[in-house]
C-alpha atoms as a PDB file:
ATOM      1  CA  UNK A   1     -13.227 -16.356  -3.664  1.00  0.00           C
ATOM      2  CA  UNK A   2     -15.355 -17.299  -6.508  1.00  0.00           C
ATOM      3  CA  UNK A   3     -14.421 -20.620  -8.545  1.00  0.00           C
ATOM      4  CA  UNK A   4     -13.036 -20.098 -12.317  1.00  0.00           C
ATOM      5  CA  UNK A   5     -10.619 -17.592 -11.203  1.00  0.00           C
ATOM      6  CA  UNK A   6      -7.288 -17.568 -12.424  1.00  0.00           C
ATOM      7  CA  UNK A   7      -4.653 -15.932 -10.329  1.00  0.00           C
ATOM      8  CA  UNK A   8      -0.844 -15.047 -11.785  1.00  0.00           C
ATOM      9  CA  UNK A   9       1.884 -15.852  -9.391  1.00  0.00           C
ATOM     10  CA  UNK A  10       5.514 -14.920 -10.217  1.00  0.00           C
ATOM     11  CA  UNK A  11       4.042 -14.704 -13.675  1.00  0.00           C
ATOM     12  CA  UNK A  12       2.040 -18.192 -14.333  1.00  0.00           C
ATOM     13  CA  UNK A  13      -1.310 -18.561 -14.123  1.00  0.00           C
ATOM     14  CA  UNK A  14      -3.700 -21.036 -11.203  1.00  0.00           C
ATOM     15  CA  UNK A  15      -6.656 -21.660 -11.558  1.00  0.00           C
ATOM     16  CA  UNK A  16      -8.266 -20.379  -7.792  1.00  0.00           C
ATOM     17  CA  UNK A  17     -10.149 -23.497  -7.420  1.00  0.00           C
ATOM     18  CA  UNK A  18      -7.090 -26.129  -7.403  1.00  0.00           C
ATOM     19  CA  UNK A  19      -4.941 -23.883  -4.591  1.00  0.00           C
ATOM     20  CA  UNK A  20      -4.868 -26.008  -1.845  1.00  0.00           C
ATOM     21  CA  UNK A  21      -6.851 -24.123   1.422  1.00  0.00           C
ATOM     22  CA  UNK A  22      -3.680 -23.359   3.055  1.00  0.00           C
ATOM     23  CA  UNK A  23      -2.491 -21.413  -0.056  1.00  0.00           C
ATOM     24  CA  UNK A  24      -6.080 -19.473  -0.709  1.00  0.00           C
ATOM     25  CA  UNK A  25      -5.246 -18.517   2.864  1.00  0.00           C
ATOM     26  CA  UNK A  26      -1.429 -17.088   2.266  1.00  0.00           C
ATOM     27  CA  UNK A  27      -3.431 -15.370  -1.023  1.00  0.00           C
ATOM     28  CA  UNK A  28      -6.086 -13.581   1.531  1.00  0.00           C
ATOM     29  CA  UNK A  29      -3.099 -12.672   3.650  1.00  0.00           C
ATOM     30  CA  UNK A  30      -1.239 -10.955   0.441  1.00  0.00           C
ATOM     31  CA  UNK A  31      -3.993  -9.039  -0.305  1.00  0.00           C
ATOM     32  CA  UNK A  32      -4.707  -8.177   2.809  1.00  0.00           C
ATOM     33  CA  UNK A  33      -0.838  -6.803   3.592  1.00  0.00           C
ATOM     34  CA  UNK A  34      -0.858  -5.031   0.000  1.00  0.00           C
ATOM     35  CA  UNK A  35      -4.144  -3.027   0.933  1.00  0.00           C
ATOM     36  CA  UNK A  36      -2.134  -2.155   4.346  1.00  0.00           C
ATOM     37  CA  UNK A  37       0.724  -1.069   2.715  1.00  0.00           C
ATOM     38  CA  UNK A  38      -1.408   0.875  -0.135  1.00  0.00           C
ATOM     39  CA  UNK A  39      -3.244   2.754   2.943  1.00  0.00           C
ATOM     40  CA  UNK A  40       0.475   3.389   4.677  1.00  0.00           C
ATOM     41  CA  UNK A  41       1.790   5.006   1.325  1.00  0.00           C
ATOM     42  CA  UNK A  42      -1.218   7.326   1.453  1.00  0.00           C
ATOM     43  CA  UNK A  43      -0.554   8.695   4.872  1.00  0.00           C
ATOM     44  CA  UNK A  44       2.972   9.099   4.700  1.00  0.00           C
ATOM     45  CA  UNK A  45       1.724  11.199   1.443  1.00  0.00           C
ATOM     46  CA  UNK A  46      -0.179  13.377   3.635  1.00  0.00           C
ATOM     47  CA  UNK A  47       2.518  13.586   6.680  1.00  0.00           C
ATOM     48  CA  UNK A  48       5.016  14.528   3.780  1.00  0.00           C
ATOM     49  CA  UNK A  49       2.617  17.214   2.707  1.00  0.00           C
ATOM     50  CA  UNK A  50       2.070  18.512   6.325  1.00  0.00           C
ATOM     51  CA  UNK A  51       6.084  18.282   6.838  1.00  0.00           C
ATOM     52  CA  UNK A  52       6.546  20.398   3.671  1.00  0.00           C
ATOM     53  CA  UNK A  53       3.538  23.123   5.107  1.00  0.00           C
ATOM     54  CA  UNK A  54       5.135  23.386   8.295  1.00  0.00           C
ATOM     55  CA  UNK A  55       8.521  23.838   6.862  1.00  0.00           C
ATOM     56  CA  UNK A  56       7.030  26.734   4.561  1.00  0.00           C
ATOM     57  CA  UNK A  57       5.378  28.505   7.424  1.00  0.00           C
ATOM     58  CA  UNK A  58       8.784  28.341   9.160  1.00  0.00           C
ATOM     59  CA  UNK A  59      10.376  29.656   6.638  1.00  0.00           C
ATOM     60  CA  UNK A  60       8.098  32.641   6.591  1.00  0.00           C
ATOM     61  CA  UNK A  61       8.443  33.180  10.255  1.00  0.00           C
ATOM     62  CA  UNK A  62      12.009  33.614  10.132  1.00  0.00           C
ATOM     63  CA  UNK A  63      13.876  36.689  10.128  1.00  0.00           C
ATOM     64  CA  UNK A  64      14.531  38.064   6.246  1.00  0.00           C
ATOM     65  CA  UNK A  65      18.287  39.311   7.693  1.00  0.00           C
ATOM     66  CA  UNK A  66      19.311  35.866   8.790  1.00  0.00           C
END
């Protein structure tokens, strides 16, 4: 993390440099989670897609007279 970086937390404003290093490491660990739960909302988007294919193919399969 470069120095001169300002980060907002519950809306004010740090300057990176004057976090203590326990705190730039909680900040890592944010980021870290946030990417994690970015990359879980894009694969339940594609199971949810999948679900809804399968469900259409099943619905073709089935018998029109049901």
């Amino acid at each position: 993390m470069t120095d001169g970086q300002i980060v907002t937390i519950n809306g004010k404003e740090y300057a990176l440099e004057n976090l203590s290093e326990a705190a730039k490491d909680q900040l890592t660990n944010l980021r870290v989670v946030d990417q994690e739960i970015s990359r879980l909302q894009q694969q339940q988007a594609i199971a949810q897609t999948a679900r809804n294919a399968y469900a259409k193919a099943l619905q073709a399969e089935l018998p029109a007279d049901a």
